[in-house]
PDB file of N, CA and C in Angstrom:
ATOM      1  N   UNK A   1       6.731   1.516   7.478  1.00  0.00           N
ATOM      2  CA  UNK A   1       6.604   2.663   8.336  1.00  0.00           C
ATOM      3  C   UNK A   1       5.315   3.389   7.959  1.00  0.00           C
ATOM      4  N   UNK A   2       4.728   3.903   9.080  1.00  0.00           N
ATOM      5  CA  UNK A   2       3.574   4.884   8.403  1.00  0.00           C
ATOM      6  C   UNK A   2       3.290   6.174   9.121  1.00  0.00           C
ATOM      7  N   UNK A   3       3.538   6.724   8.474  1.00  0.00           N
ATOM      8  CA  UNK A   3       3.438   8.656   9.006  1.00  0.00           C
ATOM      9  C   UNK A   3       1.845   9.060   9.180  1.00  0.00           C
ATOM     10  N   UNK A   4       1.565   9.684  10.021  1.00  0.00           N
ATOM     11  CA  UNK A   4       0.175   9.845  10.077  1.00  0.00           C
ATOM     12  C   UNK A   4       0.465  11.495  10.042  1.00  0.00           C
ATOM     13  N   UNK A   5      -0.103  12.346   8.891  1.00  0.00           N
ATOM     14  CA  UNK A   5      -0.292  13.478   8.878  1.00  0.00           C
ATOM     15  C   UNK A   5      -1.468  13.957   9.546  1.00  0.00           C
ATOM     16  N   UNK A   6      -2.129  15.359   9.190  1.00  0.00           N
ATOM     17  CA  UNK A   6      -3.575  16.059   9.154  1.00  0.00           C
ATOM     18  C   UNK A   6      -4.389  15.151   8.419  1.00  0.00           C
ATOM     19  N   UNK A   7      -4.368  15.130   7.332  1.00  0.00           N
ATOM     20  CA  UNK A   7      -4.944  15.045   6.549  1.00  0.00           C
ATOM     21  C   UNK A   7      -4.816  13.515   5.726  1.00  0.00           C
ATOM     22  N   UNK A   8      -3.679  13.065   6.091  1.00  0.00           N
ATOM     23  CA  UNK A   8      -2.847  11.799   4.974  1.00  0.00           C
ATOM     24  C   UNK A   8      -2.180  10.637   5.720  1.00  0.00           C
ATOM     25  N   UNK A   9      -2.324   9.652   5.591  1.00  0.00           N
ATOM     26  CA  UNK A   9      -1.255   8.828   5.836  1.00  0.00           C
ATOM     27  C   UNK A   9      -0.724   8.559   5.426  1.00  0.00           C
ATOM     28  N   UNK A  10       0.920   8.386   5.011  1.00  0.00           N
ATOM     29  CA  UNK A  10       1.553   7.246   4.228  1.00  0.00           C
ATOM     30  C   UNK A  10       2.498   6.250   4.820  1.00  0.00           C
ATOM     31  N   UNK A  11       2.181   5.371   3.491  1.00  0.00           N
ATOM     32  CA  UNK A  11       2.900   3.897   4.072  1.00  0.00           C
ATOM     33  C   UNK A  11       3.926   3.728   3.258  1.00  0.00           C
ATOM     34  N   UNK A  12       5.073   3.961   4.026  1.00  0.00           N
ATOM     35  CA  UNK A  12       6.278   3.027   3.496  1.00  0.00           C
ATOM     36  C   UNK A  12       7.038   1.952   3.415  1.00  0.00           C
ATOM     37  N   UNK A  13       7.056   1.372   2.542  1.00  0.00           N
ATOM     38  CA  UNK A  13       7.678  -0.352   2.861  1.00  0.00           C
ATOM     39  C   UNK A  13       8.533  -0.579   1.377  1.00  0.00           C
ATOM     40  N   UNK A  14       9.351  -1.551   1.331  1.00  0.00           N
ATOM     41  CA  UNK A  14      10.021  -1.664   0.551  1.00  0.00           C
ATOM     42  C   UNK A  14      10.336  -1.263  -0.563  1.00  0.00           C
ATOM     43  N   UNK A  15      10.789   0.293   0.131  1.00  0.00           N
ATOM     44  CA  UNK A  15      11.187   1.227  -0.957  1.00  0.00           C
ATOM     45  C   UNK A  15      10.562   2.098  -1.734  1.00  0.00           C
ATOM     46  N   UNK A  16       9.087   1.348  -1.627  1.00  0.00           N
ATOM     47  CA  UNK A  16       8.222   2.731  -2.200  1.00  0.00           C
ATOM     48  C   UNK A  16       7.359   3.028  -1.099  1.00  0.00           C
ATOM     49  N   UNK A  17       6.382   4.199  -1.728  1.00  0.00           N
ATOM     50  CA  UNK A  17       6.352   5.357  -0.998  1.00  0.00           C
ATOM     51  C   UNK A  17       4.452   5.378  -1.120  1.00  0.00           C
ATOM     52  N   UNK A  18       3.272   5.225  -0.324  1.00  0.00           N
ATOM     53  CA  UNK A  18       2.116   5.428  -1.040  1.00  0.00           C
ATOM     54  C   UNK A  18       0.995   6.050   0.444  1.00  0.00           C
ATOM     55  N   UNK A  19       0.504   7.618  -0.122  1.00  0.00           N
ATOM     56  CA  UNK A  19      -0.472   8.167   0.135  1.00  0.00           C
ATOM     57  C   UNK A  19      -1.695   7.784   0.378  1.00  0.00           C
ATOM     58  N   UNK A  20      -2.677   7.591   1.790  1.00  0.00           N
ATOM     59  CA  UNK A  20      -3.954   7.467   1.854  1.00  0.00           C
ATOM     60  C   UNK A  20      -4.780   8.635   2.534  1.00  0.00           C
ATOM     61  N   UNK A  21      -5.744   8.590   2.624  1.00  0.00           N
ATOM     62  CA  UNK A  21      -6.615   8.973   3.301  1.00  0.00           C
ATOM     63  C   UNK A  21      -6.681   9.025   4.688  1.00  0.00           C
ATOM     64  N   UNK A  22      -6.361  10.184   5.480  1.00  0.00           N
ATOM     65  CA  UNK A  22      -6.491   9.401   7.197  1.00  0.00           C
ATOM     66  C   UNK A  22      -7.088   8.129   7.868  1.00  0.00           C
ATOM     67  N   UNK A  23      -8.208   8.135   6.800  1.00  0.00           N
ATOM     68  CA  UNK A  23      -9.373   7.214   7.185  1.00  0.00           C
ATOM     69  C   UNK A  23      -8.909   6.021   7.339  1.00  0.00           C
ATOM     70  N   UNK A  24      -7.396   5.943   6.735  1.00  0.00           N
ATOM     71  CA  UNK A  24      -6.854   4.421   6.291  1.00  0.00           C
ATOM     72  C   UNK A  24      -5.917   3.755   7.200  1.00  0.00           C
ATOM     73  N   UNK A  25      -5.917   4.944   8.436  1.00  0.00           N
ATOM     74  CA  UNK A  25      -4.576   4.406   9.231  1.00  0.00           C
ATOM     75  C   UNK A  25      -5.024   3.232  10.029  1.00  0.00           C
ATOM     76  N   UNK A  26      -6.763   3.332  10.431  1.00  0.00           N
ATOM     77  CA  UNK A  26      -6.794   2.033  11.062  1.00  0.00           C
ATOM     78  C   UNK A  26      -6.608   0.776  10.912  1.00  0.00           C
ATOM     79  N   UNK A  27      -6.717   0.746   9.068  1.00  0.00           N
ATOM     80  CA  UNK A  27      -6.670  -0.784   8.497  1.00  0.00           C
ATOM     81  C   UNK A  27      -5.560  -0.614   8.084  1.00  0.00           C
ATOM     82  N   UNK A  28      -4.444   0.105   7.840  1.00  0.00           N
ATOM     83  CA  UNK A  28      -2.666   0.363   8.152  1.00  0.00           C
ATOM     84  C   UNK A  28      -2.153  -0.288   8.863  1.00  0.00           C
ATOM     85  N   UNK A  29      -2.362   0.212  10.234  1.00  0.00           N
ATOM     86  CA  UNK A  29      -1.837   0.193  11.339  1.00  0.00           C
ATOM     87  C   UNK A  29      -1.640  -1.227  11.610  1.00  0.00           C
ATOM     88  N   UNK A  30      -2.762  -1.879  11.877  1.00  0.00           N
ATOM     89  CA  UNK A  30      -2.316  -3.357  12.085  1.00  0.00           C
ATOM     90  C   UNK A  30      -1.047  -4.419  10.878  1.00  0.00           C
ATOM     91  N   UNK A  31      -1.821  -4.054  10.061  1.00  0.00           N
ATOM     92  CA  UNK A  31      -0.556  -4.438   8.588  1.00  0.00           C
ATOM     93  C   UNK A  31       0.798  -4.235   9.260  1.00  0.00           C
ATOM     94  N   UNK A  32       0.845  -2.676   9.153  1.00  0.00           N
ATOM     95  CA  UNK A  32       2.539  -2.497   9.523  1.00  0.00           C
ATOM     96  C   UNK A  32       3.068  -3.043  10.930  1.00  0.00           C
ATOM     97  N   UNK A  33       2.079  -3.334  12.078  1.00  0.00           N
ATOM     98  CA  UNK A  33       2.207  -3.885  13.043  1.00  0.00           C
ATOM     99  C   UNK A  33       2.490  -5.127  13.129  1.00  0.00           C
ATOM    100  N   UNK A  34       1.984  -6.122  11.720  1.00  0.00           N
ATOM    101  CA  UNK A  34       2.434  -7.442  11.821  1.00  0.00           C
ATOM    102  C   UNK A  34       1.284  -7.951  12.459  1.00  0.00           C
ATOM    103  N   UNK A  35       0.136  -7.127  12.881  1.00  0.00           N
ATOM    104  CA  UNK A  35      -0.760  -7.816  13.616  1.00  0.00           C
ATOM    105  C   UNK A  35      -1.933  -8.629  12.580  1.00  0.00           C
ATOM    106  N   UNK A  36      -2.811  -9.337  13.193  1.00  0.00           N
ATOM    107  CA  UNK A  36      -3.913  -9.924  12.450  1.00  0.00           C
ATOM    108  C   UNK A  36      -5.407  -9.474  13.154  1.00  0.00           C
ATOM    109  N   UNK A  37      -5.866  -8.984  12.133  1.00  0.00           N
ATOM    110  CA  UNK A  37      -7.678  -8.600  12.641  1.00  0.00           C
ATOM    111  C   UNK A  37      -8.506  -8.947  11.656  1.00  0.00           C
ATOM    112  N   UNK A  38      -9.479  -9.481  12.600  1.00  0.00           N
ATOM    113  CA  UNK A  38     -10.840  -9.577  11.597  1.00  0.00           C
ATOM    114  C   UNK A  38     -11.314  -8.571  11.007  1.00  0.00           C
ATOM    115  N   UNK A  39     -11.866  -8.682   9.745  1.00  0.00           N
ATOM    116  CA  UNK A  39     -12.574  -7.509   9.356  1.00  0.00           C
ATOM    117  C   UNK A  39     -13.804  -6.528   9.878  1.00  0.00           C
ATOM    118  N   UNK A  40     -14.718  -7.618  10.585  1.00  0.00           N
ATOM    119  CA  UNK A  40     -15.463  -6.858  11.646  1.00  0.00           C
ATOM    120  C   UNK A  40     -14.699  -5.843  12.805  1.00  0.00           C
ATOM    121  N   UNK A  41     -13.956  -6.110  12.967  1.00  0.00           N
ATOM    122  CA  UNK A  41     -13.229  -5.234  13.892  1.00  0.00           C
ATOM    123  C   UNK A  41     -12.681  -4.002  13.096  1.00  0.00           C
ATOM    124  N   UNK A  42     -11.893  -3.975  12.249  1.00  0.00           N
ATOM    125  CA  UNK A  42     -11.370  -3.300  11.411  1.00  0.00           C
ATOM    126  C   UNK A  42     -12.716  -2.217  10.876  1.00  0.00           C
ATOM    127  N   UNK A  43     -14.100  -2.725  10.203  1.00  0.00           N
ATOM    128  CA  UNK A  43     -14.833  -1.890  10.307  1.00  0.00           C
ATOM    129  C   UNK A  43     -15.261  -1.537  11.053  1.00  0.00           C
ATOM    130  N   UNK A  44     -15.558  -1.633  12.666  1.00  0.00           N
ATOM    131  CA  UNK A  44     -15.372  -1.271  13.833  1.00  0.00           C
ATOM    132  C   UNK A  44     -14.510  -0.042  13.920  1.00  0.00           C
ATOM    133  N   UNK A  45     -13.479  -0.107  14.019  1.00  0.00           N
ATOM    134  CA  UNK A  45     -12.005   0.369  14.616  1.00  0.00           C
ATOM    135  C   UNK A  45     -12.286   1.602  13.475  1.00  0.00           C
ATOM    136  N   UNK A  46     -12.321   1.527  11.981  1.00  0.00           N
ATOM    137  CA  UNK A  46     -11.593   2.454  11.357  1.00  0.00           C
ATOM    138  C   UNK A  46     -12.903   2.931  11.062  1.00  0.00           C
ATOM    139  N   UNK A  47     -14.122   2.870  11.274  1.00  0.00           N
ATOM    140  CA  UNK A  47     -15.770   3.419  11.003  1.00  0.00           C
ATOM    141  C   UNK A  47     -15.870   3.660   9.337  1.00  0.00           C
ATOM    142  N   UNK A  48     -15.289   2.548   8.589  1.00  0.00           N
ATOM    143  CA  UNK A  48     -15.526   2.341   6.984  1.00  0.00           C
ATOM    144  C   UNK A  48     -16.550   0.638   7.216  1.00  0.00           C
ATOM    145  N   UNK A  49     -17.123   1.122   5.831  1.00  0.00           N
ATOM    146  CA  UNK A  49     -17.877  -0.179   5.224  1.00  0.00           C
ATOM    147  C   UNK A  49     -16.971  -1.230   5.225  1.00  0.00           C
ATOM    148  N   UNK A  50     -17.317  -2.490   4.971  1.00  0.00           N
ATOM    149  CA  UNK A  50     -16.762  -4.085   5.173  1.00  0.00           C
ATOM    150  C   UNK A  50     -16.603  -3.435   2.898  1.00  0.00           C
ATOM    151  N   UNK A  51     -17.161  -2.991   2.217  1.00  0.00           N
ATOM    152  CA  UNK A  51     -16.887  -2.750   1.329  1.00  0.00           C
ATOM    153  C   UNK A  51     -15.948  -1.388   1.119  1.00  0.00           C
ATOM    154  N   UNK A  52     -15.835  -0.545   2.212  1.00  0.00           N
ATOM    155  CA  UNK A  52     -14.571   0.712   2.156  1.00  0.00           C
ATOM    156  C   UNK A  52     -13.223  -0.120   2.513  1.00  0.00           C
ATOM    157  N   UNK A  53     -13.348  -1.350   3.572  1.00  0.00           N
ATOM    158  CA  UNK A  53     -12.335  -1.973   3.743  1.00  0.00           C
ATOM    159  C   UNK A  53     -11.717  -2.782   2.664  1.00  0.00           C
ATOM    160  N   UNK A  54     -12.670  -3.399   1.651  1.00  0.00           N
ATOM    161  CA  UNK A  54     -12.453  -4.470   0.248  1.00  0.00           C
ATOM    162  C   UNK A  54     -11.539  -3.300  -0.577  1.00  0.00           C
ATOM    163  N   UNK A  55     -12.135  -1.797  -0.503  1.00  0.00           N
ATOM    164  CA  UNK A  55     -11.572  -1.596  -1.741  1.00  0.00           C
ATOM    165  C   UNK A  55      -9.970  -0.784  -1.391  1.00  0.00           C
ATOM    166  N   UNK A  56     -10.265  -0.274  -0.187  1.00  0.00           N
ATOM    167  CA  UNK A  56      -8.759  -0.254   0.129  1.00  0.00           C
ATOM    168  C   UNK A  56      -7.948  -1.384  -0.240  1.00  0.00           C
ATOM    169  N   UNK A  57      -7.916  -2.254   0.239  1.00  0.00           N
ATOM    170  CA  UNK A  57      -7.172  -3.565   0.157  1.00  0.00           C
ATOM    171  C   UNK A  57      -6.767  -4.051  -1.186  1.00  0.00           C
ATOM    172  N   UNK A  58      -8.052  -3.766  -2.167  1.00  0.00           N
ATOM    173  CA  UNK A  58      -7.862  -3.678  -4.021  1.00  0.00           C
ATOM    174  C   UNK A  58      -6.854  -3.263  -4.148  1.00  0.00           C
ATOM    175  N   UNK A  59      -7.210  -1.596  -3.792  1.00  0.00           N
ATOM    176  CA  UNK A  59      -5.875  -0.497  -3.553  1.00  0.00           C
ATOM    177  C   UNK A  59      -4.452  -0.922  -3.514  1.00  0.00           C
ATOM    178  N   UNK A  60      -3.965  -1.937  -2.135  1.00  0.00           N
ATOM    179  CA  UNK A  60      -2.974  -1.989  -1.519  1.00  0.00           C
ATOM    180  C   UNK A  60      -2.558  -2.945  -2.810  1.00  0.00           C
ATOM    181  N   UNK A  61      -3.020  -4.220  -2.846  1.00  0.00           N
ATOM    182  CA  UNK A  61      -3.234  -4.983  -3.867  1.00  0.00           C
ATOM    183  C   UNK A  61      -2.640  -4.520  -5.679  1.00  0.00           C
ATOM    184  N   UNK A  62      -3.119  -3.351  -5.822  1.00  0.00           N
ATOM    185  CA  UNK A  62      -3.102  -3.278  -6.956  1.00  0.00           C
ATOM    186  C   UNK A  62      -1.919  -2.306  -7.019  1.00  0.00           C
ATOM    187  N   UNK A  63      -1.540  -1.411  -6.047  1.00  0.00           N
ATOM    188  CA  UNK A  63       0.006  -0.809  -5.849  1.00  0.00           C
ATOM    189  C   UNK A  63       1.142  -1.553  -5.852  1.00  0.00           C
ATOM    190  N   UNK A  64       0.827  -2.362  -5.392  1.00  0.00           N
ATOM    191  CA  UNK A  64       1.725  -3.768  -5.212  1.00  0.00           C
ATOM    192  C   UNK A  64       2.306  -3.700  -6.181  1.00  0.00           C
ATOM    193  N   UNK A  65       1.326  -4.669  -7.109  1.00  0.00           N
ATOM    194  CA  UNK A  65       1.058  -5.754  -8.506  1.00  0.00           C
ATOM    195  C   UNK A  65       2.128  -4.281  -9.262  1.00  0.00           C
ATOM    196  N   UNK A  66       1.599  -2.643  -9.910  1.00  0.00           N
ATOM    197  CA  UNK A  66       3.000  -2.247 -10.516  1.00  0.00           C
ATOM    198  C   UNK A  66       4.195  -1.707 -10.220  1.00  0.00           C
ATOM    199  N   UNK A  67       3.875  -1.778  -8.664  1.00  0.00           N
ATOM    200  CA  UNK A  67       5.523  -1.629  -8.247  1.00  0.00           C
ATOM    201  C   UNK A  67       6.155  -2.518  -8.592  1.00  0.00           C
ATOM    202  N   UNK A  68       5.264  -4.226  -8.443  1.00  0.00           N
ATOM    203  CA  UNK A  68       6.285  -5.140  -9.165  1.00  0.00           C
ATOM    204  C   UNK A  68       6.779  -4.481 -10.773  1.00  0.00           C
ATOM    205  N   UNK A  69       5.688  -4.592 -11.023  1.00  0.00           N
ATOM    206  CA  UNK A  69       5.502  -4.417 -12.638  1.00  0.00           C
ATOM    207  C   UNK A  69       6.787  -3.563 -12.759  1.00  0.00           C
ATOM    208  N   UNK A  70       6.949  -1.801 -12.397  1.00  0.00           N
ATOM    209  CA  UNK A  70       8.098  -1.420 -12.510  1.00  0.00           C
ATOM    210  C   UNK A  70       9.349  -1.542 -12.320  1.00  0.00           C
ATOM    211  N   UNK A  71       9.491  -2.607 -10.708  1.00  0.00           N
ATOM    212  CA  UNK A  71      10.661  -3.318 -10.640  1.00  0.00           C
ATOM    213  C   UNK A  71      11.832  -3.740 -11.664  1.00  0.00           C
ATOM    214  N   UNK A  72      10.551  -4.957 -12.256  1.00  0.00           N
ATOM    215  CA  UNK A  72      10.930  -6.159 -13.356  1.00  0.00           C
ATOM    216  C   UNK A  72      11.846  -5.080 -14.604  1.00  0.00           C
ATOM    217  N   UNK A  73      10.587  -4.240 -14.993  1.00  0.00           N
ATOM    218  CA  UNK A  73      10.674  -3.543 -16.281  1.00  0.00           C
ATOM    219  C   UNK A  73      12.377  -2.999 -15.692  1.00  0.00           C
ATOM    220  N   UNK A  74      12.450  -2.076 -14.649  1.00  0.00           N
ATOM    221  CA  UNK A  74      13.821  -1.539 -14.497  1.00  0.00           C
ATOM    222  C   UNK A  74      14.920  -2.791 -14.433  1.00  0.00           C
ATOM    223  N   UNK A  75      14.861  -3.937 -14.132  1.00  0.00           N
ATOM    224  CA  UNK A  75      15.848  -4.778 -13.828  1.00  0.00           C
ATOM    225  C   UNK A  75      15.866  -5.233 -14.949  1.00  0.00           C
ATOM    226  N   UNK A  76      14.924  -5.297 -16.256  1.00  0.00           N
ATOM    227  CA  UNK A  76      15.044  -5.862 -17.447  1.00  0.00           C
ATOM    228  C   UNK A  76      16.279  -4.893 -18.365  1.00  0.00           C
ATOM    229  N   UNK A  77      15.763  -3.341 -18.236  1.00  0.00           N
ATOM    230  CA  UNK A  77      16.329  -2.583 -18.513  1.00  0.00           C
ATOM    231  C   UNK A  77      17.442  -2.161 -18.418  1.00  0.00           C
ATOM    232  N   UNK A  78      17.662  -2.661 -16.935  1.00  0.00           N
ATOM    233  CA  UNK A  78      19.658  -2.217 -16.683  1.00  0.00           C
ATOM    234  C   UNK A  78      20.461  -3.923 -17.415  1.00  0.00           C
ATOM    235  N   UNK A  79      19.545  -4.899 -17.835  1.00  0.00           N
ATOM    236  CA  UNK A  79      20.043  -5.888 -17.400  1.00  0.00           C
ATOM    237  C   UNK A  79      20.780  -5.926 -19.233  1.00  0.00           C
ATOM    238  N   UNK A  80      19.731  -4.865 -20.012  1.00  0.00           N
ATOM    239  CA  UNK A  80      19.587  -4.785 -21.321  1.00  0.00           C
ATOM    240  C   UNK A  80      20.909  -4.127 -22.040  1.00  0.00           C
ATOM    241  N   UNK A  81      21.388  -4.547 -23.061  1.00  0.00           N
ATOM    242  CA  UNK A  81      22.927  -3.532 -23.297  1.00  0.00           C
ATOM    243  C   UNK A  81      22.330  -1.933 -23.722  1.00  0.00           C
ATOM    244  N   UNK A  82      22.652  -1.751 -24.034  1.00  0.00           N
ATOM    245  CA  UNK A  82      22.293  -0.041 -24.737  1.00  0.00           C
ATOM    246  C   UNK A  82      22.268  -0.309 -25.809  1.00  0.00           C
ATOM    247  N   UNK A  83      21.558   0.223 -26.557  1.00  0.00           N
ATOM    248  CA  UNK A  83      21.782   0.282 -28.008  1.00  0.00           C
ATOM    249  C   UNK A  83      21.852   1.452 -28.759  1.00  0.00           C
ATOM    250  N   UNK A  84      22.860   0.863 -29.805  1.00  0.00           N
ATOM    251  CA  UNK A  84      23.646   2.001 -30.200  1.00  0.00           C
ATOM    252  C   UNK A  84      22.783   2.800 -31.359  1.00  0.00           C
ATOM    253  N   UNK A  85      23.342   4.260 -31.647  1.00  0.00           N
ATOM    254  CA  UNK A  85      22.733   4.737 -32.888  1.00  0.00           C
ATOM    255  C   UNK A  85      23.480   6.395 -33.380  1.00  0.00           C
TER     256      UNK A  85
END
């Protein structure tokens, strides 16, 4: 899902929750749409660099990678007995 504020967009998808820049709804929008665009278009469409578009995408990329990261750690954790003291 993605909320387009004043000022913010955010994107929600499986469970978590992450803040951009308005600037970001154009290269959003298609994502959450399921759609596919070239990047020329996309810097077109959203008036960022072919390098404002790379580093968003780092971005998306790298939110990812520790939401996994926190996932794991919590499922390790419940999976863990308690320990006593």
């Amino acid at each position: 899902m993605l909320d387009v504020g004043e000022d913010t967009v955010t994107l929600s998808a499986a469970g978590s929750t992450f803040e951009f820049a308005s600037e970001a709804e154009a290269v959003l929008r298609p994502l959450v749409d399921g759609r596919t665009v070239d990047l020329a278009t996309l810097t077109d469409t959203a008036g960022l660099t072919l390098g404002g578009i790379a580093g968003l995408v780092q971005e998306l990329a790298r939110l990812v990678e520790v939401v996994q990261e926190v996932r794991a750690w919590a499922a390790r954790a419940a999976a863990s007995p308690a320990s006593s003291t």
